[in-house]
C-alpha atoms as a PDB file:
ATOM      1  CA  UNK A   1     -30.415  67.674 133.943  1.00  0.00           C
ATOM      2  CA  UNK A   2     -33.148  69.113 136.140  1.00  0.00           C
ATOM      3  CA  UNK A   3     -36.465  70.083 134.538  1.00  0.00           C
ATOM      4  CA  UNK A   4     -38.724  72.997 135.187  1.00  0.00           C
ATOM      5  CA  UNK A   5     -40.930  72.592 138.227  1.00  0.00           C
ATOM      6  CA  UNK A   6     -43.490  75.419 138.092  1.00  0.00           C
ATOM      7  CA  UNK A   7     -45.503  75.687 135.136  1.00  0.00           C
ATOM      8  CA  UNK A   8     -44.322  77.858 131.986  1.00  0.00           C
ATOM      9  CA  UNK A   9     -45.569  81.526 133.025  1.00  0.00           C
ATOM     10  CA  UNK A  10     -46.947  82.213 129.769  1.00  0.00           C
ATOM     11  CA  UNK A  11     -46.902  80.836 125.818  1.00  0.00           C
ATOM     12  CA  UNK A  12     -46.083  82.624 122.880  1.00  0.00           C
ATOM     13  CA  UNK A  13     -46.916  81.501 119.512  1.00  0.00           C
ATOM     14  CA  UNK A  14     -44.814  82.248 116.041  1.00  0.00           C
ATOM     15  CA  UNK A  15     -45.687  81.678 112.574  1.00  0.00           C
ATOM     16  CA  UNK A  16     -43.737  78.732 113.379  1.00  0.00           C
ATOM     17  CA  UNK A  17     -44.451  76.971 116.682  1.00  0.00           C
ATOM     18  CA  UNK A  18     -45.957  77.910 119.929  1.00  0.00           C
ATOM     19  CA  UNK A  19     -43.238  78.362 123.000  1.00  0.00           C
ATOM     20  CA  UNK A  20     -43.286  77.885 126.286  1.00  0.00           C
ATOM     21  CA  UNK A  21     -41.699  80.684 128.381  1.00  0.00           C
ATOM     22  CA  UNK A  22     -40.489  80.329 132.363  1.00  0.00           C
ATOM     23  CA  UNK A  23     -39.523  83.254 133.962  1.00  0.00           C
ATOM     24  CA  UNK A  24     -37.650  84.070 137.233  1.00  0.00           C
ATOM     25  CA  UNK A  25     -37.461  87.291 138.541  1.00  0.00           C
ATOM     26  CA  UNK A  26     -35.207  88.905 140.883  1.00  0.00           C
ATOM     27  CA  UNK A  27     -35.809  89.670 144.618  1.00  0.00           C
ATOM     28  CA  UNK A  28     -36.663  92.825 145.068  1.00  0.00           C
ATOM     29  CA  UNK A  29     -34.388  95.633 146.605  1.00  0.00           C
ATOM     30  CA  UNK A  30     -36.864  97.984 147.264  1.00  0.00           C
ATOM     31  CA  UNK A  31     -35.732 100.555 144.500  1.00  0.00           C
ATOM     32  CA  UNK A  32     -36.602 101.123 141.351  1.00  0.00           C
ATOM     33  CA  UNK A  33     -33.954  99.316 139.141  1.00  0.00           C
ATOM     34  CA  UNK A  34     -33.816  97.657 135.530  1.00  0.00           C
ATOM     35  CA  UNK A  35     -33.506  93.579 135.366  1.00  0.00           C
ATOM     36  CA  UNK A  36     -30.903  92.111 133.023  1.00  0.00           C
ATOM     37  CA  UNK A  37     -32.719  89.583 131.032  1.00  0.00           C
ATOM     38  CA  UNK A  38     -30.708  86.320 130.665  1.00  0.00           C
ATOM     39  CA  UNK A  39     -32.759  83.767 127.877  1.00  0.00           C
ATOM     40  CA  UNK A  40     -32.346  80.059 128.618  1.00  0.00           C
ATOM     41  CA  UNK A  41     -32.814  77.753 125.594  1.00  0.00           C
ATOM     42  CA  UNK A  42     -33.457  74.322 126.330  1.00  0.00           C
ATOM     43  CA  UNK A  43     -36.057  75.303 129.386  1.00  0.00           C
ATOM     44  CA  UNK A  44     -37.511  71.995 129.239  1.00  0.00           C
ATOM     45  CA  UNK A  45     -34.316  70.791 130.441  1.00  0.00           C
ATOM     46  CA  UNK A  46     -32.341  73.343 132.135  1.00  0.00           C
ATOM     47  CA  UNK A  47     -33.946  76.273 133.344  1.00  0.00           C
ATOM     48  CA  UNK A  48     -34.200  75.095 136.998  1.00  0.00           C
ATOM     49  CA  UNK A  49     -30.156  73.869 136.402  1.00  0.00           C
ATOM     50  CA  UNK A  50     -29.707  77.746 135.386  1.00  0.00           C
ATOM     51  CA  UNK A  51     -31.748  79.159 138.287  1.00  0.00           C
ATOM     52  CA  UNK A  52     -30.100  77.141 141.021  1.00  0.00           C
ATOM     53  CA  UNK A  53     -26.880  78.455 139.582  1.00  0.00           C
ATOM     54  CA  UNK A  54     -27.729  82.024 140.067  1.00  0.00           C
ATOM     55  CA  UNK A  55     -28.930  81.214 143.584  1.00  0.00           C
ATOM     56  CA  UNK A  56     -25.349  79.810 144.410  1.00  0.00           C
ATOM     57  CA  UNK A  57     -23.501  82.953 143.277  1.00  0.00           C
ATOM     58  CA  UNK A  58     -22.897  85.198 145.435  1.00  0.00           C
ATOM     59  CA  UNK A  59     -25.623  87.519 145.727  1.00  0.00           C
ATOM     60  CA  UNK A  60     -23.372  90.584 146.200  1.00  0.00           C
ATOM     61  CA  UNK A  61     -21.742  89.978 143.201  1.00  0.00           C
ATOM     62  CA  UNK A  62     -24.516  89.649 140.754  1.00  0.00           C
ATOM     63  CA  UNK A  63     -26.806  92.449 139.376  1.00  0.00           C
ATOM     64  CA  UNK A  64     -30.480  91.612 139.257  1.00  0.00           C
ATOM     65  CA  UNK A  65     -31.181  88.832 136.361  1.00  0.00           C
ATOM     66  CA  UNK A  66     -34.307  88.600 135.175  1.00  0.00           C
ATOM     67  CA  UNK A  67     -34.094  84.613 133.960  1.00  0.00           C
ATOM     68  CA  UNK A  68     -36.289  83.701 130.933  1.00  0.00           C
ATOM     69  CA  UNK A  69     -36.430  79.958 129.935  1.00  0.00           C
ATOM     70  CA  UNK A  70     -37.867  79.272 126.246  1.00  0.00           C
ATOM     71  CA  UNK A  71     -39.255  76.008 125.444  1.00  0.00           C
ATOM     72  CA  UNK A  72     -41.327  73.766 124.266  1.00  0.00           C
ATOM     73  CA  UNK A  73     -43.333  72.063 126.633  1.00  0.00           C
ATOM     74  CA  UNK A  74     -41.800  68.816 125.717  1.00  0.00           C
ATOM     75  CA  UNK A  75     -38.143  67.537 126.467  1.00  0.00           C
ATOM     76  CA  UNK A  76     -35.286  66.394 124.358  1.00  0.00           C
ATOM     77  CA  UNK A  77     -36.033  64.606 121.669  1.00  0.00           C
ATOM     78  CA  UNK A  78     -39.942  64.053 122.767  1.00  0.00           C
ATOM     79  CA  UNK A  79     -42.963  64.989 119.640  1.00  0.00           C
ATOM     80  CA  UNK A  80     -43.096  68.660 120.060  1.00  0.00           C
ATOM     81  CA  UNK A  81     -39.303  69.779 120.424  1.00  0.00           C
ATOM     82  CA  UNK A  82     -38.053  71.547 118.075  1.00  0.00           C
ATOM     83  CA  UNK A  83     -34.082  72.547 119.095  1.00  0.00           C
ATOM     84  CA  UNK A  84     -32.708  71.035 116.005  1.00  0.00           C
ATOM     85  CA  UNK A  85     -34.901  73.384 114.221  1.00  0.00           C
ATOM     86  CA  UNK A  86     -34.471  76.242 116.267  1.00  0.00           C
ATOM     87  CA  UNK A  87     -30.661  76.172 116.666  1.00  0.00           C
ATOM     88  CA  UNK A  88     -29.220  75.141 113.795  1.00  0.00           C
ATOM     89  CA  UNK A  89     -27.672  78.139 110.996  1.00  0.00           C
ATOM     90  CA  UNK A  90     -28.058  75.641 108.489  1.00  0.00           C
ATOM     91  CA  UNK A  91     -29.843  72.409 106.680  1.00  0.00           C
ATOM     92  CA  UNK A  92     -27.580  69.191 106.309  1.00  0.00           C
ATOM     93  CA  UNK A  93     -28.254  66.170 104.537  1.00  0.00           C
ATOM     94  CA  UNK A  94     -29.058  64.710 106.946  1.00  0.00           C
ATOM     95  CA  UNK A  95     -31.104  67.203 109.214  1.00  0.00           C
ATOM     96  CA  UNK A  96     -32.853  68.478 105.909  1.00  0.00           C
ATOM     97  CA  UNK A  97     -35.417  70.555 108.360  1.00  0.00           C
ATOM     98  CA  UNK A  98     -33.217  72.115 110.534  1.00  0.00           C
ATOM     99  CA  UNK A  99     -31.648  75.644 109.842  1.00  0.00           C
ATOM    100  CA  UNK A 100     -34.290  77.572 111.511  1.00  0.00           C
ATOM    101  CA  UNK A 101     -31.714  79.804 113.446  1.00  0.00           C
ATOM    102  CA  UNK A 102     -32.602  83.014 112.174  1.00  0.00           C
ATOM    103  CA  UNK A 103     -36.205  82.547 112.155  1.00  0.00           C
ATOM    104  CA  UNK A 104     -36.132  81.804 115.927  1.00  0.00           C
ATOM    105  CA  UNK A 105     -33.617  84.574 116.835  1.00  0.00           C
ATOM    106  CA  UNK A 106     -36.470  87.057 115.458  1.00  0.00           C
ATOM    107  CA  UNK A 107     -38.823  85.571 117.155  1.00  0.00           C
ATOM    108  CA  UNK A 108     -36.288  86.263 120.221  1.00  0.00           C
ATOM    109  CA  UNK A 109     -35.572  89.874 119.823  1.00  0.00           C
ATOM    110  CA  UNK A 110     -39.093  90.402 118.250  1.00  0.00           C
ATOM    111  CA  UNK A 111     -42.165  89.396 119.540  1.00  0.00           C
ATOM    112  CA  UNK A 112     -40.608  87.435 122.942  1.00  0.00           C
ATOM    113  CA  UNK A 113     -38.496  90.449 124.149  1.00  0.00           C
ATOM    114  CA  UNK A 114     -41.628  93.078 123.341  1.00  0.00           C
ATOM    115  CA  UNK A 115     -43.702  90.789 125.639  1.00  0.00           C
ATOM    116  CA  UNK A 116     -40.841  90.907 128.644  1.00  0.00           C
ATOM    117  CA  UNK A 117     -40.346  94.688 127.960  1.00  0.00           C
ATOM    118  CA  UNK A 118     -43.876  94.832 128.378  1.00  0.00           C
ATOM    119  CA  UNK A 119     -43.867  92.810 131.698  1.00  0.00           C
ATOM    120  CA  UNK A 120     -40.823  93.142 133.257  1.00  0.00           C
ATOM    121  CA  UNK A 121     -38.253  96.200 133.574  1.00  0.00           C
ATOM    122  CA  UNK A 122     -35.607  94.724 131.208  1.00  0.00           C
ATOM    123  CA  UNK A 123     -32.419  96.464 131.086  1.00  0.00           C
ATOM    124  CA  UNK A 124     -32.189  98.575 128.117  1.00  0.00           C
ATOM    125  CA  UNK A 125     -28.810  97.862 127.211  1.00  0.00           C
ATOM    126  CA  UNK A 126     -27.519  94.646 128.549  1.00  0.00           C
ATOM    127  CA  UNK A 127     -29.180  91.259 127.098  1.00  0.00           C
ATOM    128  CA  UNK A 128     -27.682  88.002 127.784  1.00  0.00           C
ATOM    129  CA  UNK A 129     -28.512  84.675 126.290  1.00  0.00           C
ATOM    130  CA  UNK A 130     -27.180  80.853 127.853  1.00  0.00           C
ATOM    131  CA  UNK A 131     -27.191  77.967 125.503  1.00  0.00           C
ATOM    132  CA  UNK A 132     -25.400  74.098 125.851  1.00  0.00           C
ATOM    133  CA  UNK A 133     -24.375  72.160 123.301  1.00  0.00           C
ATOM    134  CA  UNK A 134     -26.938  73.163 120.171  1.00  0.00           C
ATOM    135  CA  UNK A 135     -28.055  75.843 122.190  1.00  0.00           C
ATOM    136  CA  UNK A 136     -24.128  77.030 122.755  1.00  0.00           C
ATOM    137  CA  UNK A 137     -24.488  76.780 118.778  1.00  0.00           C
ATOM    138  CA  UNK A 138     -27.314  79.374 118.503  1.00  0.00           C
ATOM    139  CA  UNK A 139     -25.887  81.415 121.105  1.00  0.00           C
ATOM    140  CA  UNK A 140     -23.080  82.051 118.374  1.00  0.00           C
ATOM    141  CA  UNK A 141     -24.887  82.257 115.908  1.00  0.00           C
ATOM    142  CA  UNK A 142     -26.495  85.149 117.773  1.00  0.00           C
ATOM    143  CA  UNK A 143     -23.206  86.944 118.625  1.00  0.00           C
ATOM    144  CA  UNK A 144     -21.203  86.567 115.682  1.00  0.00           C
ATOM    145  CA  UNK A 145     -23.303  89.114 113.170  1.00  0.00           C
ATOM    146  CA  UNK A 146     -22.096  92.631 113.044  1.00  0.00           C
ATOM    147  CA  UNK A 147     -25.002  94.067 115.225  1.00  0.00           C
ATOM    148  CA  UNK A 148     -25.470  91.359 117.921  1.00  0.00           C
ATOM    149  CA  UNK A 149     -28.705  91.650 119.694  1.00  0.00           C
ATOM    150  CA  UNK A 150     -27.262  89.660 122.682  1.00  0.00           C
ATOM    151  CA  UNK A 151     -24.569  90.984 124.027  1.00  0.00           C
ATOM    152  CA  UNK A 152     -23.751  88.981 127.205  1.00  0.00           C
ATOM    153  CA  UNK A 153     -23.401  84.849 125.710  1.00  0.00           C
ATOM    154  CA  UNK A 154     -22.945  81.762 127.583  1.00  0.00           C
ATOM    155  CA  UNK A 155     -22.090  78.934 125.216  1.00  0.00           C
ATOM    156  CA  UNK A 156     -21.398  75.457 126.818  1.00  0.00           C
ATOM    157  CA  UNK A 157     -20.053  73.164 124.877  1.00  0.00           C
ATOM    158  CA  UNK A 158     -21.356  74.051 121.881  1.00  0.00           C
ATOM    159  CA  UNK A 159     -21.731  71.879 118.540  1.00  0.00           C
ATOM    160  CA  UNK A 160     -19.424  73.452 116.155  1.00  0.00           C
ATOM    161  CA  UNK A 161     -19.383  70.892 114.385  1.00  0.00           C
ATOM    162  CA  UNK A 162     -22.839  71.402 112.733  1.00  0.00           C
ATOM    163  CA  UNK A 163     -22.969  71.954 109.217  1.00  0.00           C
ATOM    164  CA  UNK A 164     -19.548  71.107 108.537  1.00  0.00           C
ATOM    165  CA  UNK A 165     -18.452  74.007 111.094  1.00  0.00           C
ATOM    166  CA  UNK A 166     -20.333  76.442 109.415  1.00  0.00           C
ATOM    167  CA  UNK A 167     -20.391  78.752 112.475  1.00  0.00           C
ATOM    168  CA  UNK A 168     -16.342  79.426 111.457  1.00  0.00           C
ATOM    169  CA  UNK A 169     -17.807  81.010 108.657  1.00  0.00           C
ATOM    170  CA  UNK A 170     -19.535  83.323 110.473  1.00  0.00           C
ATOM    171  CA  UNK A 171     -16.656  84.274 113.140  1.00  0.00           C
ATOM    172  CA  UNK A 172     -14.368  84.523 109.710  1.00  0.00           C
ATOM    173  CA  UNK A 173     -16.730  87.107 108.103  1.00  0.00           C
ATOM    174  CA  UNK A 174     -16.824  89.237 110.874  1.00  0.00           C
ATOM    175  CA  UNK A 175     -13.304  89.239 111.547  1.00  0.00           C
ATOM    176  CA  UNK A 176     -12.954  89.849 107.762  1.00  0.00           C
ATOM    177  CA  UNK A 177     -15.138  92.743 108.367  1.00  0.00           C
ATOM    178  CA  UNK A 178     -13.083  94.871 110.559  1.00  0.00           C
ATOM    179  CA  UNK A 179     -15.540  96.532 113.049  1.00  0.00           C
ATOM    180  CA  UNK A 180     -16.257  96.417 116.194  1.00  0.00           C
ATOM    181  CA  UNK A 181     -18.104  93.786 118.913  1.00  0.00           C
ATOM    182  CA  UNK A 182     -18.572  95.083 122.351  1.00  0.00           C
ATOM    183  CA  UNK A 183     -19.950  91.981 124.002  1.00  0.00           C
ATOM    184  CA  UNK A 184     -18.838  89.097 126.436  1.00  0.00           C
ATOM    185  CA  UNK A 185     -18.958  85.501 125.640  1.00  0.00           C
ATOM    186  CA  UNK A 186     -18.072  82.728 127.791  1.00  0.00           C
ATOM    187  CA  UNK A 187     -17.377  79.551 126.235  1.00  0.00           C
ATOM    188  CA  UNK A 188     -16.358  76.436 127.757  1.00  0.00           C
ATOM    189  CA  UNK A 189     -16.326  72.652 127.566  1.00  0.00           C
ATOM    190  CA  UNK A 190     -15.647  69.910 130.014  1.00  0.00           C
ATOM    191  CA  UNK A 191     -12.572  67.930 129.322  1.00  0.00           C
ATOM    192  CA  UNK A 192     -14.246  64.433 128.863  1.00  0.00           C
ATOM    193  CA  UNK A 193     -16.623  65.231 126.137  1.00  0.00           C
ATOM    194  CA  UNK A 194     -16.176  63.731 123.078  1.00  0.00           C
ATOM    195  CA  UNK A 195     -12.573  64.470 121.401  1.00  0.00           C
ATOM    196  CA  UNK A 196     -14.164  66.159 118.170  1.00  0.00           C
ATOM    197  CA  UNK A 197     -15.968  68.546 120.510  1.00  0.00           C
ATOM    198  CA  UNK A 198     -13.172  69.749 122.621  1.00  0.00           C
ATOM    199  CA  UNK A 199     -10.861  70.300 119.565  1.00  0.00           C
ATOM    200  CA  UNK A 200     -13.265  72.496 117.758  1.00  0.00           C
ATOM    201  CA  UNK A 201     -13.658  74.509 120.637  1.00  0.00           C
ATOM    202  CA  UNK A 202      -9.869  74.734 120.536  1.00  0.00           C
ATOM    203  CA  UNK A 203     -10.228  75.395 116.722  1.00  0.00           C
ATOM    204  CA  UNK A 204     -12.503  78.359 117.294  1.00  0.00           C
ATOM    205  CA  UNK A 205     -10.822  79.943 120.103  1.00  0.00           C
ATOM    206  CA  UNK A 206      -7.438  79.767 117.827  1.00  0.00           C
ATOM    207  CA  UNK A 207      -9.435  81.142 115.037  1.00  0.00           C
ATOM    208  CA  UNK A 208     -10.473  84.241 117.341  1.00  0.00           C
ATOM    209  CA  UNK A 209      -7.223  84.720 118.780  1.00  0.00           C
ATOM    210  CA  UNK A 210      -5.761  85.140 115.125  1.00  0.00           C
ATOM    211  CA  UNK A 211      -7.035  88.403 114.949  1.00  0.00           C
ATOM    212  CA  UNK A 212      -8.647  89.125 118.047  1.00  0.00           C
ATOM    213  CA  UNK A 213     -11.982  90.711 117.107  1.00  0.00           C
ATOM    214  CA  UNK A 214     -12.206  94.413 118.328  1.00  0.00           C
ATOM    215  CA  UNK A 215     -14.060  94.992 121.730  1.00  0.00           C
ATOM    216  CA  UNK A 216     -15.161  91.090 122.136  1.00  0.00           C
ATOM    217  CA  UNK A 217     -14.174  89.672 125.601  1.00  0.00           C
ATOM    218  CA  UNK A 218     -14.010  86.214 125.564  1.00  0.00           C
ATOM    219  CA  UNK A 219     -13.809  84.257 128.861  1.00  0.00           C
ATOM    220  CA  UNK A 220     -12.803  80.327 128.515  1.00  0.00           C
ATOM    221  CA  UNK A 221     -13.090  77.671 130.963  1.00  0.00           C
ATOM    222  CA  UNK A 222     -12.223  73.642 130.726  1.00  0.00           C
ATOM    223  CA  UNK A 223     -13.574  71.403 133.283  1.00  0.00           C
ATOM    224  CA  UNK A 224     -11.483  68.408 134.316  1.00  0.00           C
ATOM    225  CA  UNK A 225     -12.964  65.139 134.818  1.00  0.00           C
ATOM    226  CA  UNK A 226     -16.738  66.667 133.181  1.00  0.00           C
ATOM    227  CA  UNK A 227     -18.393  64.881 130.422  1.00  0.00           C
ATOM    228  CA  UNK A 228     -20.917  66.651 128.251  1.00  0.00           C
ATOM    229  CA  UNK A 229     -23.680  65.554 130.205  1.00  0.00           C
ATOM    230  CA  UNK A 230     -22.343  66.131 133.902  1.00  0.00           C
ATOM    231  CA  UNK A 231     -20.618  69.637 132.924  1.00  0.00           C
ATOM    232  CA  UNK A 232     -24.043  71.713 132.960  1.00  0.00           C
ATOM    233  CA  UNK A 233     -23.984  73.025 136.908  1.00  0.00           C
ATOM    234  CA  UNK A 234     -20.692  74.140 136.815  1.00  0.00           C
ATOM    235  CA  UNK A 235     -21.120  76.042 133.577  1.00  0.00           C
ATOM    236  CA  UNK A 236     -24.257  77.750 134.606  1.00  0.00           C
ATOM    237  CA  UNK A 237     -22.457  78.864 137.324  1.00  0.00           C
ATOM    238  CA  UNK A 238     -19.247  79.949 136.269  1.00  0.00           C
ATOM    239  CA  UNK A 239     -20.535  81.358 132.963  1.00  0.00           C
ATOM    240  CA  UNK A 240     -23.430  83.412 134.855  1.00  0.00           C
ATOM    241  CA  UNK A 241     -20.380  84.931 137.235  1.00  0.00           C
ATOM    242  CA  UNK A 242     -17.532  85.935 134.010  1.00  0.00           C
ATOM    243  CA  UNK A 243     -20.391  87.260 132.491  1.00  0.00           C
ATOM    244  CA  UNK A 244     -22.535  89.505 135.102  1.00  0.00           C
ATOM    245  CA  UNK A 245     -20.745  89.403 138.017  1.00  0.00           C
ATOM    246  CA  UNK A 246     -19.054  92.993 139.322  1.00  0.00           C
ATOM    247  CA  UNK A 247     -16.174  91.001 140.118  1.00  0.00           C
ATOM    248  CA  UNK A 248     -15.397  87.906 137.686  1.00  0.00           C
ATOM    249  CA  UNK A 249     -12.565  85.857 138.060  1.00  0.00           C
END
């Protein structure tokens, strides 16, 4: 896991914490365009991982992305980083602090995409979001409401085990609901991660399957071979292509 090596381009602080933000923008085509803005949790960690993936894609194929790390200026599990806060939809006996899910995804679509709109020339329409492992957790937890902010979700190998599953939950209530998603998530998991993980990702792709939820396209990959600590590149860069590129697989 590669970390950041520019500085954060700006902070923003919440009632909560203050955040380190990265950005990356697109090169310039010479006419006036929107960016898609792509959030990266875990920036500390993975934001250069993410924006060497979009540099291996083939440029033709991919729309400008406007990459956004968020962060804390401190890497996993150092004083200062708060992920099992952040991305968690619940508090467990264990984790009696965490369950700060919705709290940070208003800080996402509030005051941190105001700033961008504000910088940048975000997309109107299209807003993608890539999380791995608890941060493939919050990127469900950001899909599976009935008026997703993010519409375009990369979740690798996400913990759905948290909370007793309690992210089913959510995917049952919607499909209990009967309406609508139009969004793309990509969801994968490499093949030598822990046993537990790679059956509930089985789990939840049966549950979705049975129904299938209105206007959500799901694109699934397994990676041979890939622990959960090896599988990060080739995620990035598959996920970024099913989910932006003009011409996915």
């Amino acid at each position: 896991m590669t970390k950041p090596r520019k500085a954060p381009a700006f902070q923003l602080t919440s009632s909560r914490a203050t955040y380190a933000i990265w950005v990356d923008v697109p090169k310039s085509t010479g006419r006036a365009e929107s960016w898609i803005a792509v959030l990266c949790l875990d920036a500390d960690d993975q934001f250069e991982e993410l924006r060497k993936a979009r540099l291996a894609v083939v440029k033709e194929l991919m729309p400008p992305l406007l990459l956004v790390g968020v962060g804390y200026g401190a890497s996993y599990g150092k004083p200062g980083n708060r992920r099992v806060k952040d991305y968690t939809p619940v508090a467990t006996s264990e984790e009696p602090d965490a369950g700060g899910a919705e709290a940070f995804l208003r800080f996402l679509t509030g005051r941190l995409w105001r700033e961008l709109e504000n910088r940048y020339p975000v997309h109107p329409e299209i807003r993608g979001i890539v999380g791995y492992s608890l941060g493939g957790l919050f990127g469900l937890h950001a899909l599976f409401r009935p008026r997703p902010f993010f519409n375009r979700v990369l979740a690798g190998s996400p913990s759905i085990w948290w909370g007793d599953r309690a992210i089913l939950k959510a995917v049952d209530a919607i499909q209990s609901a009967g309406g609508t998603l139009p969004a793309k998530l990509f969801v994968s998991i490499g093949l030598k991660d822990g046993k537990s993980m790679v059956g509930d990702v089985e789990l939840f792709q049966n549950q979705l399957a049975a129904p299938p939820v209105p206007e959500l396209e799901i694109r699934a990959a397994r990676f041979p071979g890939l622990t959960h600590f090896n599988a990060i590149p080739i995620t990035f860069r598959t996920g970024l292509t099913e989910l932006f590129g003009e011409h996915p697989r």
